[in-house]
Protein backbone atom coordinates (compact mmCIF):
# COMPACT_ATOMS: atom_id res chain seq x y z
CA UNK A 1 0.00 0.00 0.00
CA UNK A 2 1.42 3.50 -1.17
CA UNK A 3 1.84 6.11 1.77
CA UNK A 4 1.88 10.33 1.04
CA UNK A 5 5.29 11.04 2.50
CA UNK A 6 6.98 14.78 1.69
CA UNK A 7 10.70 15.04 0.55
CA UNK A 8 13.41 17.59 -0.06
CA UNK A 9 14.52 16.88 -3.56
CA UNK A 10 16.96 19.20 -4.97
CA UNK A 11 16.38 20.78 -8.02
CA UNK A 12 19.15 19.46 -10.17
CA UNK A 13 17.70 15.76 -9.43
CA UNK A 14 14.71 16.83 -10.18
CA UNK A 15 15.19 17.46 -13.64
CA UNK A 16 17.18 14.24 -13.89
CA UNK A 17 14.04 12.38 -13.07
CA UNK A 18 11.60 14.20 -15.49
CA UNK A 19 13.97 13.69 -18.19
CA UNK A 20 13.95 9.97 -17.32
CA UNK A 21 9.47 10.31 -17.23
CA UNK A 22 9.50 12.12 -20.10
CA UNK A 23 11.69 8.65 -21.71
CA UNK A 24 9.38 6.46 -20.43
CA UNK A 25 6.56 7.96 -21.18
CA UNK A 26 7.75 8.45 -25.01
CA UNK A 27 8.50 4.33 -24.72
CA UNK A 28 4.80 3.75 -23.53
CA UNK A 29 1.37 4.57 -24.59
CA UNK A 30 0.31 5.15 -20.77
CA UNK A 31 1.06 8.12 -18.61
CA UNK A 32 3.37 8.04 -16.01
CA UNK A 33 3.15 9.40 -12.85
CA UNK A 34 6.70 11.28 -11.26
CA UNK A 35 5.64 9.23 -8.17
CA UNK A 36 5.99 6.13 -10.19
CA UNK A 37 9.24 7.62 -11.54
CA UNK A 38 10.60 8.07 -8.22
CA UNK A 39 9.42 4.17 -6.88
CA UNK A 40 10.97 2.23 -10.00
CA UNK A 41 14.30 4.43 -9.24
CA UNK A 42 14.29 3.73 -5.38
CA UNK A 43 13.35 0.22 -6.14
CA UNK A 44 16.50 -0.55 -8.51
CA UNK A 45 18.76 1.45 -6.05
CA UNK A 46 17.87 -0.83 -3.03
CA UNK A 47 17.42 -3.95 -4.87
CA UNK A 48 13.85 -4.57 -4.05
């Protein structure tokens, strides 16, 4: 189950991460959410 939790993210990360959206998105005929973005990215970082 998904929890609303508020981070910090600096800015330069930021735009790191909508580049990689804006990749997927391009690759897919769905949207995708930043939030999505975000869980796939934290997921392959601690090996989930």
């Amino acid at each position: 189950m998904a929890e609303r939790k508020t981070i910090m993210i600096d800015e330069d990360i930021v735009k790191k991460i909508r580049v990689k959206q804006a990749k997927k998105i391009r690759e897919t005929a769905s949207s995708v959410s930043f939030s999505s973005i975000i869980n796939e990215m934290l997921r392959e970082c601690i090996k989930v």
